[in-house]
Protein backbone atom coordinates (compact mmCIF):
# COMPACT_ATOMS: atom_id res chain seq x y z
CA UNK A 1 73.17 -136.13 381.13
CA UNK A 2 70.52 -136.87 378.88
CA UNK A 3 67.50 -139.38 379.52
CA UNK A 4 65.53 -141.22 376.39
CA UNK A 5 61.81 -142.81 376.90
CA UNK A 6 59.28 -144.53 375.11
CA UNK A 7 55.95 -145.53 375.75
CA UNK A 8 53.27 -147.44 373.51
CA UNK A 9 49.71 -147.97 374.35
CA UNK A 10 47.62 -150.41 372.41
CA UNK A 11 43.90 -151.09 372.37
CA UNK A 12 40.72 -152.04 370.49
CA UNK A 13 37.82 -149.49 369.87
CA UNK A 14 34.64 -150.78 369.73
CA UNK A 15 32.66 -148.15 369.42
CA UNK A 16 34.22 -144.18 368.37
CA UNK A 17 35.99 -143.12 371.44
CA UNK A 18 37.40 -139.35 372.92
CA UNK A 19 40.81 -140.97 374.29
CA UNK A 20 43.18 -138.71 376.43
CA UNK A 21 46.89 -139.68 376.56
CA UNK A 22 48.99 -138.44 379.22
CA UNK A 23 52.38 -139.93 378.31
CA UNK A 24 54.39 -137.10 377.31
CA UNK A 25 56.87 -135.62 379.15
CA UNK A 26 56.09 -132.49 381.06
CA UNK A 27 57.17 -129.08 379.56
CA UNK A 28 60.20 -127.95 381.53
CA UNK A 29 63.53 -130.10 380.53
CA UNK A 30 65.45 -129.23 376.95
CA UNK A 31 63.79 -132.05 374.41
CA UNK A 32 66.55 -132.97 372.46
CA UNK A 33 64.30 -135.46 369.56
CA UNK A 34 60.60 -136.43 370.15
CA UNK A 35 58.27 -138.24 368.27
CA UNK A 36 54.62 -138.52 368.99
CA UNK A 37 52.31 -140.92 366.57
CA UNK A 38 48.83 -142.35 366.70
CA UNK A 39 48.20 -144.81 364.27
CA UNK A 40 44.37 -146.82 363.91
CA UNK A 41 44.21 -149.76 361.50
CA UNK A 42 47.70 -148.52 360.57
CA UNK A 43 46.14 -144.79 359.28
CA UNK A 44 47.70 -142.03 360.92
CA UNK A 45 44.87 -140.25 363.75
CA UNK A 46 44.98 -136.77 364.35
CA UNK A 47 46.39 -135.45 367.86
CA UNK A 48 45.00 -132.47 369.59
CA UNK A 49 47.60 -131.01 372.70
CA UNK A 50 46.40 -129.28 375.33
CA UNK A 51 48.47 -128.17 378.68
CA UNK A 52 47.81 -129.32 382.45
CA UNK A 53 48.70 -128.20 385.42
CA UNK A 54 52.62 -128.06 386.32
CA UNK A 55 54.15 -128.00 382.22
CA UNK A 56 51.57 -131.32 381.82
CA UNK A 57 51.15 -132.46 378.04
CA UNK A 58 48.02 -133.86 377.52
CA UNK A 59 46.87 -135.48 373.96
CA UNK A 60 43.49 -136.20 372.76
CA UNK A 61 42.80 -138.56 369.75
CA UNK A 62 39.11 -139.04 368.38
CA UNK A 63 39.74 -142.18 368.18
CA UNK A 64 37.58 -144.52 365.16
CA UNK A 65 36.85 -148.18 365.53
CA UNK A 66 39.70 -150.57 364.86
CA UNK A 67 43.28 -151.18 366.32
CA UNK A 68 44.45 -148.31 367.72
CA UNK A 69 48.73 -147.76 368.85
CA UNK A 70 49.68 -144.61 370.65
CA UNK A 71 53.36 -144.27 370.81
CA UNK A 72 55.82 -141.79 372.14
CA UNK A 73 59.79 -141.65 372.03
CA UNK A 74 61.79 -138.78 373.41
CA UNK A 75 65.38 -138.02 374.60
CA UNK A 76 65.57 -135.18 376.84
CA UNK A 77 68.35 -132.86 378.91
CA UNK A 78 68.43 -131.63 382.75
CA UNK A 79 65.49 -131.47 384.62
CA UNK A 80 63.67 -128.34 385.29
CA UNK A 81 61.58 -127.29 388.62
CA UNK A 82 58.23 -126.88 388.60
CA UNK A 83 57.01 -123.41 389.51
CA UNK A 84 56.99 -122.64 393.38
CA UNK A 85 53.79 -123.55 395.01
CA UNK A 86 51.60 -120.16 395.12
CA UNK A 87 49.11 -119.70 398.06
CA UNK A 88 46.03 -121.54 395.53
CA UNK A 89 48.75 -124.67 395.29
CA UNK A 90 48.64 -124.82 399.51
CA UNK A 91 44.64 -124.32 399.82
CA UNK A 92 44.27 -127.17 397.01
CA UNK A 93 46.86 -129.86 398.32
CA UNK A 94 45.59 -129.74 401.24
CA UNK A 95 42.14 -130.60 400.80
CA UNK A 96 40.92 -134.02 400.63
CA UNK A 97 40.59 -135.85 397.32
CA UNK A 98 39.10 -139.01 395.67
CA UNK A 99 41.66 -141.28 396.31
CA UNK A 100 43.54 -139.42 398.84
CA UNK A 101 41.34 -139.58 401.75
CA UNK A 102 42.98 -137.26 404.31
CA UNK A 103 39.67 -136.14 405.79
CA UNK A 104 39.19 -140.29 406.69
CA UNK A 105 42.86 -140.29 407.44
CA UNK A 106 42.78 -137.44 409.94
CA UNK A 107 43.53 -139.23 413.26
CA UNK A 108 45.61 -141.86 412.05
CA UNK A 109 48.08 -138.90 410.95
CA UNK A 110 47.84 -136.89 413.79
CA UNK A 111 48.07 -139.32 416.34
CA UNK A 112 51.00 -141.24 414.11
CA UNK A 113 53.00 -138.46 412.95
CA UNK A 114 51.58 -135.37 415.14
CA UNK A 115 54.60 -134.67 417.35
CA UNK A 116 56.90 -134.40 413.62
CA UNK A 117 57.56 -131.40 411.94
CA UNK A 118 58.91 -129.96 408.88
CA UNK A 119 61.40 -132.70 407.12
CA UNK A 120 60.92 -135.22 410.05
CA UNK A 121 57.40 -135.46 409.63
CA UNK A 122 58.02 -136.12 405.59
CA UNK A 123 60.19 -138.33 406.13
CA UNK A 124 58.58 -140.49 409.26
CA UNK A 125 55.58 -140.68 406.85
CA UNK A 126 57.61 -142.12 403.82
CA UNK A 127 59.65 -144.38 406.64
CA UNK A 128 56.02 -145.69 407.75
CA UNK A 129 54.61 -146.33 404.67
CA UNK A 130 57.47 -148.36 403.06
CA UNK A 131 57.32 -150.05 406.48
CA UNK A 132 53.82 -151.25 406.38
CA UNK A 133 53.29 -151.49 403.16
CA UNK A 134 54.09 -154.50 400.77
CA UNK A 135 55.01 -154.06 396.95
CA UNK A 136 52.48 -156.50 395.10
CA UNK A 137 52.92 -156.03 391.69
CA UNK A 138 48.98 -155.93 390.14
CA UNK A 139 46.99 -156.57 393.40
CA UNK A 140 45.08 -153.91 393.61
CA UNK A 141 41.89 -152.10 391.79
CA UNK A 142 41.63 -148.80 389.89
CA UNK A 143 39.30 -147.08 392.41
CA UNK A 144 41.05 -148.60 395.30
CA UNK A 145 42.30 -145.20 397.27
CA UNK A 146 44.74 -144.18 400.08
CA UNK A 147 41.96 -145.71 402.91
CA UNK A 148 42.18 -149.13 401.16
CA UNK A 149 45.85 -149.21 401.05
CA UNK A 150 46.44 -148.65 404.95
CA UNK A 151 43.74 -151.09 405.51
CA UNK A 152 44.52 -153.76 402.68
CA UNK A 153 48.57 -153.19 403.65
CA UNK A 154 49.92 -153.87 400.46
CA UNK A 155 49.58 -152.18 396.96
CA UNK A 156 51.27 -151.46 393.64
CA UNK A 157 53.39 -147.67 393.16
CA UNK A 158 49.79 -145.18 393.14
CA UNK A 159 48.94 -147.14 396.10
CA UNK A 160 52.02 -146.27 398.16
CA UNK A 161 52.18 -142.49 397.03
CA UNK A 162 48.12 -142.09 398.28
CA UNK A 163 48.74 -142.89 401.17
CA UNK A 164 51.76 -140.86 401.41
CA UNK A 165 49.54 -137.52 400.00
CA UNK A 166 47.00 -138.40 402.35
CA UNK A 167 48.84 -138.92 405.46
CA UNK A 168 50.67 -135.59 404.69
CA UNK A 169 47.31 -133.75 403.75
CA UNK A 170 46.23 -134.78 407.41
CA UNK A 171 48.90 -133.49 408.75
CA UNK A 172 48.71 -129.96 407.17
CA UNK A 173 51.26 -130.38 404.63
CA UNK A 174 50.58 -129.71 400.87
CA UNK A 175 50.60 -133.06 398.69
CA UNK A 176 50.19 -134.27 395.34
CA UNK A 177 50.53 -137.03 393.20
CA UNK A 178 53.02 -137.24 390.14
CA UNK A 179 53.17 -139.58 387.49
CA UNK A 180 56.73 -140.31 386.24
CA UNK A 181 59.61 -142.00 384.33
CA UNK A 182 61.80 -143.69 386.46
CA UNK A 183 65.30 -144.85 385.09
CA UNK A 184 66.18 -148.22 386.84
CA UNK A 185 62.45 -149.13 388.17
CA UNK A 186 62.17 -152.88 387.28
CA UNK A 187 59.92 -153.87 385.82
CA UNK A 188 60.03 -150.94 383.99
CA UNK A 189 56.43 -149.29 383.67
CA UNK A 190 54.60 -145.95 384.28
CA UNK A 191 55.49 -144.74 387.74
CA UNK A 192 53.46 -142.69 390.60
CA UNK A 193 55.40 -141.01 393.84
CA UNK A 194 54.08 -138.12 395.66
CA UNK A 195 55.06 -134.47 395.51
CA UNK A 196 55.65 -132.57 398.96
CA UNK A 197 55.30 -128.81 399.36
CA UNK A 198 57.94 -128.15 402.20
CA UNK A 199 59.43 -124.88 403.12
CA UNK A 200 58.24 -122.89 399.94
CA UNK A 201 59.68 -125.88 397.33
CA UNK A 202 58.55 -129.09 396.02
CA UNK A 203 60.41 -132.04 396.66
CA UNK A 204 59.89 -135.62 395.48
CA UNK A 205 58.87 -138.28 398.22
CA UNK A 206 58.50 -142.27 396.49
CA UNK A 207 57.80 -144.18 399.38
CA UNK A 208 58.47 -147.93 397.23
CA UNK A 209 61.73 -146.48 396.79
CA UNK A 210 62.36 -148.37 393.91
CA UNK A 211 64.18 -146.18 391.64
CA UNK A 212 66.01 -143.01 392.38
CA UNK A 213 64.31 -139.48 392.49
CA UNK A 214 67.42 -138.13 391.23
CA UNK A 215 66.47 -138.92 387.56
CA UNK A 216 62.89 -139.40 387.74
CA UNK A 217 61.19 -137.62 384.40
CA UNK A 218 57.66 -136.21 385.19
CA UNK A 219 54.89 -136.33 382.95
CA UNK A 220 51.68 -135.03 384.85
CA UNK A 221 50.77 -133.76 388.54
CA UNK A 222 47.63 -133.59 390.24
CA UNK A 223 45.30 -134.52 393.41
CA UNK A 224 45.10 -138.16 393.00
CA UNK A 225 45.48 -140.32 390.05
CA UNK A 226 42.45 -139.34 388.66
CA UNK A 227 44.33 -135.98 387.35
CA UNK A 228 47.53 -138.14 386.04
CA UNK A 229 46.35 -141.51 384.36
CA UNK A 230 48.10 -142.24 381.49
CA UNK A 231 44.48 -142.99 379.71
CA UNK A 232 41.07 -141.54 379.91
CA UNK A 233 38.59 -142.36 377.95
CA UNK A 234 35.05 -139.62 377.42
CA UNK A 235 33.21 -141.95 375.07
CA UNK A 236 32.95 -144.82 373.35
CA UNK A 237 33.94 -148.11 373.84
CA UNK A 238 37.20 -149.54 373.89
CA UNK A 239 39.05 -152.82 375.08
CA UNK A 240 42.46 -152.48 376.39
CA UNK A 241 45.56 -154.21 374.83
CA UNK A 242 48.74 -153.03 376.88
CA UNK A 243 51.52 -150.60 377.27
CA UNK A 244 55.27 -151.08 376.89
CA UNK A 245 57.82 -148.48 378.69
CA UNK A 246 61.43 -147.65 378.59
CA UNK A 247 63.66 -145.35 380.77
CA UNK A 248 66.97 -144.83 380.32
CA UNK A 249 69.36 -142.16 382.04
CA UNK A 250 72.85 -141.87 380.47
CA UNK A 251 75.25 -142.62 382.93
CA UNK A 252 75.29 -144.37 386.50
CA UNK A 253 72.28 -144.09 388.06
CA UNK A 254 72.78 -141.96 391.66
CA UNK A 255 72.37 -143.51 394.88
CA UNK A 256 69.16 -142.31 396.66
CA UNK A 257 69.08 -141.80 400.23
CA UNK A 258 65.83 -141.75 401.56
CA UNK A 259 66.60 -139.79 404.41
CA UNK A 260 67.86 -136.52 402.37
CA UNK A 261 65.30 -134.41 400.63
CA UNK A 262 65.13 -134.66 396.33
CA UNK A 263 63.59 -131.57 395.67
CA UNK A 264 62.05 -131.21 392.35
């Protein structure tokens, strides 16, 4: 089966700006067509790639003043694993990060979740957090964290998969964050669940569950969302205009049962 995406990001520079996109998809799955343009005041920009952790693409655009469109298109095959977590993977997603507060998290995990193990504790973690946790579509900030979601109970995708890292991270259990595709989310937009290093693999845990793992497309991994944004900006000055995103996954999409592992 074959999946095609597109993303395009629009925004004003005000002043000369170092802009990194992380749209792309990861390295990994067999990219059947892609196209990859940035365009200011309609002149083509120049796009410098660099590679992140886990087959991340990361482009970076010295971006001039005027009206700047990033845009990406690509139709891809199969996915592909990442590589199995190595002992530097375990010591790293375990600590506590900036928005994935497992160090302020500690006792809520263990005295929540501390008689779980193994696939039961992944899972009673995901099953609590969709629980207590409402979907509200654009209600919270960018430096709101895992802490803020338990407290604030409600929170848009990054939200959910914080406190999911977090939660796990307190519990012992590697955690990171990944930043996806996901054929049939709706709206359709950037996507964030949480990657869970169980028994020597990977496997995906999206505690919204509001599109299924099965055919989800990564693009970058990392502690928190402040290694996968899908814009950073060094310098400058910019004003932001919007991004547009389409997934689509040839075929029916699969039924996801939350219960059973998706491993990456």
């Amino acid at each position: 089966m074959t999946t095609s995406l597109t993303a395009e990001i629009t925004l004003t520079v005000d002043e000369p700006a170092e802009l990194v996109f992380s749209v792309a998809a990861a390295a990994g799955p067999e990219i059947l067509d892609e196209r990859l343009e940035c365009r200011c005041n309609g002149v083509p920009v120049t796009i410098e790639e660099s590679a992140g952790p886990a087959g991340a693409r990361l482009h970076v655009v010295q971006a001039p003043i005027g009206s700047l469109t990033f845009s990406y298109a690509t139709t891809l095959s199969g996915p592909v694993p990442p590589p199995p977590p190595n002992l530097g993977d375990q010591i790293l997603y375990r600590r506590t990060s900036r928005f994935a507060e497992s160090d302020r998290l500690a006792v809520i995990g263990q005295k929540r979740f501390g008689r779980l193990v193994d696939q039961d504790l992944v899972n009673g973690i995901a099953a609590w957090v969709n629980d207590n946790l409402y979907y509200v579509p654009g209600i919270s900030m960018p430096t709101d964290g895992a802490v803020d979601a338990y407290l604030n109970q409600q929170g848009i995708c990054r939200d959910f998969a914080h406190l999911v890292v977090a939660l796990c991270r307190a519990c012992g259990v590697p955690a990171r964050l990944v930043s996806v595709y996901a054929p049939g989310l709706a709206p359709m937009d950037f996507h964030a669940v949480a990657e869970v290093c169980l028994n020597g693999r990977w496997q995906l845990v999206d505690a919204t569950r509001l599109a299924p793992r099965q055919t989800m497309v990564r693009i970058a991994t990392g502690r928190d969302a402040s290694d996968t944004a899908f814009l950073t900006q060094h310098s400058g000055a910019t004003t932001f205009g919007g991004v547009m995103v389409t997934a689509y996954y040839e075929g029916d999409l699969p039924i996801d049962d939350p219960s059973l592992p998706v491993w990456s």
